[in-house]
N, C-alpha and C. Protein backbone atom coordinates (compact mmCIF):
# COMPACT_ATOMS: atom_id res chain seq x y z
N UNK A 1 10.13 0.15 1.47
CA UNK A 1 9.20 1.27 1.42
C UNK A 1 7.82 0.82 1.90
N UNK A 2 7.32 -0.04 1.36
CA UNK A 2 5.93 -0.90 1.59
C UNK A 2 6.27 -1.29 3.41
N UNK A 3 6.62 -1.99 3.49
CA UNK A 3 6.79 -1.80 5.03
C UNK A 3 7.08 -1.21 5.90
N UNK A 4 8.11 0.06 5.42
CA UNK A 4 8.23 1.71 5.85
C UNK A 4 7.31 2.40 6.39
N UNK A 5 6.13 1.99 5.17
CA UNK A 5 5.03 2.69 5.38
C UNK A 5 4.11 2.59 6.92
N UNK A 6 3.85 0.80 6.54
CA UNK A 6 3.14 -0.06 8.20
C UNK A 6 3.70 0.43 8.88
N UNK A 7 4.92 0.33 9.30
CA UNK A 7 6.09 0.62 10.34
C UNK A 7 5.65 1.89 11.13
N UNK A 8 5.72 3.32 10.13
CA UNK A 8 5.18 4.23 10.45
C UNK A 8 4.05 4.44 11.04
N UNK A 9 3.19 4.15 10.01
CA UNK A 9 1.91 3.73 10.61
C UNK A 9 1.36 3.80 12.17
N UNK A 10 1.86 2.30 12.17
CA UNK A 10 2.27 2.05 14.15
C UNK A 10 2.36 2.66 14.49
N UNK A 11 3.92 3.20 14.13
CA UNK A 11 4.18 3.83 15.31
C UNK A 11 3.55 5.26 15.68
N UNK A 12 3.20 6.04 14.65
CA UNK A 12 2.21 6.86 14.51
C UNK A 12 0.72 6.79 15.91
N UNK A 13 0.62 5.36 15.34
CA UNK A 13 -0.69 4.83 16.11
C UNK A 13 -0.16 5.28 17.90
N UNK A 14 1.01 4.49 18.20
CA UNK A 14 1.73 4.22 19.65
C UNK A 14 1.70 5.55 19.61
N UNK A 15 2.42 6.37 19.28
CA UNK A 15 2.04 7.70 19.89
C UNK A 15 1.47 8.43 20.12
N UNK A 16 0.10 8.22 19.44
CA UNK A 16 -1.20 8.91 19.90
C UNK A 16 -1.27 8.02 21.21
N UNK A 17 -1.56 6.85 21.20
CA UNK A 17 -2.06 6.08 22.06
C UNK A 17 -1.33 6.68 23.38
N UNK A 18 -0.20 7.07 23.75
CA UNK A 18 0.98 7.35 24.56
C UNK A 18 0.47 8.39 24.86
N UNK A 19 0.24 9.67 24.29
CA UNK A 19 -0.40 10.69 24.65
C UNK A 19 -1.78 11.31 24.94
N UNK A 20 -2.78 9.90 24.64
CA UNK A 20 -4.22 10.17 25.15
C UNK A 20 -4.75 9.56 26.28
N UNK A 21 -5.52 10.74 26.48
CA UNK A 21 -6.20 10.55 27.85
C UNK A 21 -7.53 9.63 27.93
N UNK A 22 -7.64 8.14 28.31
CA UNK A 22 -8.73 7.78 27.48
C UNK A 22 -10.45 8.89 27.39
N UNK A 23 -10.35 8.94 29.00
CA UNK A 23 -11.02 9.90 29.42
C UNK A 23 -11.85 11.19 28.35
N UNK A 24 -11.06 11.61 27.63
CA UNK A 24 -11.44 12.54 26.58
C UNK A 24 -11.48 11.90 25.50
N UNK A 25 -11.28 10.55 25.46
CA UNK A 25 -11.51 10.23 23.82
C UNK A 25 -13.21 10.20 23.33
N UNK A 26 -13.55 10.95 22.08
CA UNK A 26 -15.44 11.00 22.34
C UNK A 26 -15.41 9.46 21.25
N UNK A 27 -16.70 8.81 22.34
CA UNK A 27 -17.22 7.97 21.71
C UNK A 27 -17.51 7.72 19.72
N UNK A 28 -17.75 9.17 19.23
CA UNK A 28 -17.68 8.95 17.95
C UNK A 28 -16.55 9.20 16.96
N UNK A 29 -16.03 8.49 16.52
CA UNK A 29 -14.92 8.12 16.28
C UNK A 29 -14.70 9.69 15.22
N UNK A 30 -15.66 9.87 14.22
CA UNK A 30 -15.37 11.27 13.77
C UNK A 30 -14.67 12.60 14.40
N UNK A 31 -15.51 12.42 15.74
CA UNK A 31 -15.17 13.46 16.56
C UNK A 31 -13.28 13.51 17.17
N UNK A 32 -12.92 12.57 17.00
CA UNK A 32 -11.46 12.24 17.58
C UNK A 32 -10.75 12.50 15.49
N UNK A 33 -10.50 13.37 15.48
CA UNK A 33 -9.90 13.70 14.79
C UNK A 33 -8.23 12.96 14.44
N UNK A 34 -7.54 13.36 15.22
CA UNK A 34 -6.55 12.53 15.18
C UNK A 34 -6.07 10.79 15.66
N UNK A 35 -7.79 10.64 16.42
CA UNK A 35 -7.34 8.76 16.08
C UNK A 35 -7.60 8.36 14.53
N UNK A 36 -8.98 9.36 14.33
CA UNK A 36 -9.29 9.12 12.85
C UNK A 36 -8.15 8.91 11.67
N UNK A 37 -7.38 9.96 11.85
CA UNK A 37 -6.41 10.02 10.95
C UNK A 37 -5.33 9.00 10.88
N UNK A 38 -5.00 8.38 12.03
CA UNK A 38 -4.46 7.43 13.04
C UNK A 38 -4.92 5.97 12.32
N UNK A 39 -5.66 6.03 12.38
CA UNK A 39 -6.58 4.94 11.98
C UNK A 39 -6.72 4.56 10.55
N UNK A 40 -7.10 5.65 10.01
CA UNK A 40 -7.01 5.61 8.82
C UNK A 40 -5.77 5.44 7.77
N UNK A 41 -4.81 6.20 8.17
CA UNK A 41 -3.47 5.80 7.50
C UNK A 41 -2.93 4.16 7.67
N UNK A 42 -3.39 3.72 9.37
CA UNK A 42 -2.76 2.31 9.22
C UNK A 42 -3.31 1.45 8.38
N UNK A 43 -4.95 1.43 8.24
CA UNK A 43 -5.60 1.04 7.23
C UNK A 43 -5.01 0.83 5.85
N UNK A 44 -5.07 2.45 5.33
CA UNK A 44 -4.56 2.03 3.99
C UNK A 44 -3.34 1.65 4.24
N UNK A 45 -2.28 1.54 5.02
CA UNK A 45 -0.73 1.12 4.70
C UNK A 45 -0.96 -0.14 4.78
N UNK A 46 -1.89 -0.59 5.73
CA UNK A 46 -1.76 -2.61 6.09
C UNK A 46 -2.17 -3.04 4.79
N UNK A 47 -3.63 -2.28 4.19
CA UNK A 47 -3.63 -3.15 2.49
C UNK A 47 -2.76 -2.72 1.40
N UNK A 48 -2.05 -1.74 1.84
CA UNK A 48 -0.96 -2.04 0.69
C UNK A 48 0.33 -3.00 0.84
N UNK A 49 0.57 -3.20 2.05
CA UNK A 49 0.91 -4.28 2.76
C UNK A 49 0.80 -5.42 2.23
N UNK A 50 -0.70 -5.45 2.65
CA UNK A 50 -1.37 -6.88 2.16
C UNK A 50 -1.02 -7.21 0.81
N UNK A 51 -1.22 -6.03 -0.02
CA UNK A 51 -1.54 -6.37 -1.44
C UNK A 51 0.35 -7.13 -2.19
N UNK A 52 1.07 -6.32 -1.15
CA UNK A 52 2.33 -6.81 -1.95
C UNK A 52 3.25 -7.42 -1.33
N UNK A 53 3.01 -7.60 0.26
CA UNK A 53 3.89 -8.69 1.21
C UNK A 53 3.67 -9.81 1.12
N UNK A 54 2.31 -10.36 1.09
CA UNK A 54 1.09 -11.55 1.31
C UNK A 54 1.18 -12.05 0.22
N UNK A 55 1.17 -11.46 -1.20
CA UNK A 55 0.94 -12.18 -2.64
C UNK A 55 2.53 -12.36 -2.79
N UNK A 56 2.60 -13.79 -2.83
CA UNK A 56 4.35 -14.30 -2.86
C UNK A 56 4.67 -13.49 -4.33
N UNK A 57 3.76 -13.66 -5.30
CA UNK A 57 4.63 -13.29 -6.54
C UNK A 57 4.85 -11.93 -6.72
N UNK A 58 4.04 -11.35 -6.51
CA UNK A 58 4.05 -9.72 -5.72
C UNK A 58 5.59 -9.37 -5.44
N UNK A 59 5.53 -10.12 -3.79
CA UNK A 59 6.44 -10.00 -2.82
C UNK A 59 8.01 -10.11 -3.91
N UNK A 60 7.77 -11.69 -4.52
CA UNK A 60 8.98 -12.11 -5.23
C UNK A 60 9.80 -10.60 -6.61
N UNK A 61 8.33 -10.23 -6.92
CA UNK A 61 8.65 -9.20 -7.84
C UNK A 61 9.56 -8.01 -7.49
N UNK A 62 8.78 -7.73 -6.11
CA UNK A 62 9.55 -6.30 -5.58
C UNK A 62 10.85 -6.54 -5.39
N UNK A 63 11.23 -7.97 -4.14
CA UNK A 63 12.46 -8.18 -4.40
C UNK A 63 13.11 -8.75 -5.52
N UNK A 64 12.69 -8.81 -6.74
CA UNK A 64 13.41 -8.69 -8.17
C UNK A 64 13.73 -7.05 -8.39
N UNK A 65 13.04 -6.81 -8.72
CA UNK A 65 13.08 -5.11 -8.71
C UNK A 65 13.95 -4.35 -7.77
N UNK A 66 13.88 -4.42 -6.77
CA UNK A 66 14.69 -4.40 -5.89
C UNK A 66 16.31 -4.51 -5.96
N UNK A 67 16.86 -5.72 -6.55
CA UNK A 67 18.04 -6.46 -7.03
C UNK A 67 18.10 -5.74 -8.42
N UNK A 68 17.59 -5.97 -9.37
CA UNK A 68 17.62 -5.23 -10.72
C UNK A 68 18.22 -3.56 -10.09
N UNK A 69 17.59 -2.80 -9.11
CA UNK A 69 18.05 -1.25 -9.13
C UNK A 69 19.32 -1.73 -8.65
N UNK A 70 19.20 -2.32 -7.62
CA UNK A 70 20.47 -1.97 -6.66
C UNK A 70 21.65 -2.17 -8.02
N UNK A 71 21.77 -3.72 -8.73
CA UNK A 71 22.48 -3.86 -9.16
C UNK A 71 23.10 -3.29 -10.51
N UNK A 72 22.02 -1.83 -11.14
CA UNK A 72 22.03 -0.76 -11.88
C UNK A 72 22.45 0.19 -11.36
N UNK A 73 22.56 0.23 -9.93
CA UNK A 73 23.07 1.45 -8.98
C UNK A 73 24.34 1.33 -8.76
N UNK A 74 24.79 0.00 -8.63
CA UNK A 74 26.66 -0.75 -8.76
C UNK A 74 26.88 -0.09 -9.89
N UNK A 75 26.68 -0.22 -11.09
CA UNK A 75 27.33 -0.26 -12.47
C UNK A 75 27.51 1.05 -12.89
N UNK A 76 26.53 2.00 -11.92
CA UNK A 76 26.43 3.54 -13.44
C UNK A 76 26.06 4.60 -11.74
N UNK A 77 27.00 5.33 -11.35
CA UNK A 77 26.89 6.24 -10.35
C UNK A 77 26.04 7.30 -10.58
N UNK A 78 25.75 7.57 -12.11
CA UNK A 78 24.28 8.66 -12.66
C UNK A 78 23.18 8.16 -11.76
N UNK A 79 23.17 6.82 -12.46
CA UNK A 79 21.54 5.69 -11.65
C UNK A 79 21.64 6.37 -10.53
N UNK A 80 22.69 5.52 -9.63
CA UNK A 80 22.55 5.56 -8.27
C UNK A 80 21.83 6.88 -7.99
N UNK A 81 22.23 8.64 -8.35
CA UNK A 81 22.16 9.50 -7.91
C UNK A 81 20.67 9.99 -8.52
N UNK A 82 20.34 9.27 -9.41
CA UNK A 82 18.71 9.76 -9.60
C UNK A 82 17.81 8.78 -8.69
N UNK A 83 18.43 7.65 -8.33
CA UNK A 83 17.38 6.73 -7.54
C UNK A 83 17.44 7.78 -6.17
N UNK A 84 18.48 8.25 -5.49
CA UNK A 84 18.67 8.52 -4.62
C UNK A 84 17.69 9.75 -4.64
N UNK A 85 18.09 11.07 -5.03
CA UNK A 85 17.13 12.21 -5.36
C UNK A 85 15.30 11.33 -6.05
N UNK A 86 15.22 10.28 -6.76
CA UNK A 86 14.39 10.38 -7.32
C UNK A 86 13.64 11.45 -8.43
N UNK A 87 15.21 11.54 -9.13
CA UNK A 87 14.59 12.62 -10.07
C UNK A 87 13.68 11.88 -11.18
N UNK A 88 13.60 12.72 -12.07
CA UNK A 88 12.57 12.59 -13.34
C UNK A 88 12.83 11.42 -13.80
N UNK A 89 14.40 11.64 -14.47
CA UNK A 89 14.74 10.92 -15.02
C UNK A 89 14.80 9.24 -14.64
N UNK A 90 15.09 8.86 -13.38
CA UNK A 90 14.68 7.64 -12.60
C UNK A 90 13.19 7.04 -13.13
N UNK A 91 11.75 8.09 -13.20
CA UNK A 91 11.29 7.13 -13.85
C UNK A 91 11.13 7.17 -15.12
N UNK A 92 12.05 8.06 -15.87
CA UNK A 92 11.94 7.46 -17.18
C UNK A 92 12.94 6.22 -17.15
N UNK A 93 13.62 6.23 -17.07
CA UNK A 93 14.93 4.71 -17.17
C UNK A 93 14.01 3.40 -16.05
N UNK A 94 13.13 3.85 -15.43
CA UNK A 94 12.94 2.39 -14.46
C UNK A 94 11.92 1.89 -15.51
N UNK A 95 11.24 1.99 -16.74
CA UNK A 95 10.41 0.73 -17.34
C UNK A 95 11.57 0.13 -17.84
N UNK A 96 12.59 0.69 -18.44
CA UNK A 96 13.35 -0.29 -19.03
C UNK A 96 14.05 -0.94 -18.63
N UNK A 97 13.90 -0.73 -17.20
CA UNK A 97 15.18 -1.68 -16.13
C UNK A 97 13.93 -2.87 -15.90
N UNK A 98 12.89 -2.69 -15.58
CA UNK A 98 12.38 -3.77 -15.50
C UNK A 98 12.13 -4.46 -16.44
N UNK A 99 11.88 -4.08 -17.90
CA UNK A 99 12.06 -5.22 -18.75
C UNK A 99 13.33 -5.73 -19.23
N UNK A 100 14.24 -4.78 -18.96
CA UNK A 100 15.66 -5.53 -19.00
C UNK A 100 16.15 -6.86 -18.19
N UNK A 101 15.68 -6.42 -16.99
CA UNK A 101 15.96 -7.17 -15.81
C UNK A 101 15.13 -8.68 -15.94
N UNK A 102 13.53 -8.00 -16.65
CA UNK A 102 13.16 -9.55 -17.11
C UNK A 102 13.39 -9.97 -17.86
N UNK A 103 13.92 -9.47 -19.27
CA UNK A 103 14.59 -10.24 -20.75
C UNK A 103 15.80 -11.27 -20.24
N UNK A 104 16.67 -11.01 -18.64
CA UNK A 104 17.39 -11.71 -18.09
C UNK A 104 17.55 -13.35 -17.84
N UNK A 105 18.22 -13.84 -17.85
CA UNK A 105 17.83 -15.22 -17.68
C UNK A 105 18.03 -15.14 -16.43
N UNK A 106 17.34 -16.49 -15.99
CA UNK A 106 17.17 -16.31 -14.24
C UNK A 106 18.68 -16.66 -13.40
């Protein structure tokens, strides 16, 4: 998801870029409305990026978390189908998967 996001981002970016004329781009960056927006989304996606690709324990966490769903999504086909929809109920049951998952021995 976190890298979903960058990913998008980009490519977001490449396709403005693909379809502008530099010619009309106005010098103040306000005025370009959609580089703005362009711009701005990659922004915030790269520091959320940053904040959880870059910090190993971060990083290490998500892919714990990560392994903890999937392997709650094997066992109980309910899980699976609320992770999938993301219903309500998904985040009521995900604090306790993560402290389950950490009460775990490694």
């Amino acid at each position: 998801v976190v890298a979903g996001g960058i990913v998008t981002a980009v490519d977001d970016m490449k396709v403005w870029l693909q379809g502008v004329v530099m010619e009309q781009v106005d010098f103040a960056l306000s005025e370009n409305c959609a580089l703005r927006d362009c711009l701005f989304e990659l922004e915030q996606q790269w520091e959320i990026g940053e904040r959880y690709l870059t910090n190993v324990d971060g990083f290490r966490g998500l892919m714990d978390l990560a392994t903890a769903l999937q392997g709650v999504s094997e066992e109980s086909e309910d899980f699976a189908a609320c992770v999938e929809d993301l219903s309500p109920t998904f985040f009521l049951v995900l604090p306790r998967v993560l402290w389950l998952s950490a009460l775990l021995p490694a």
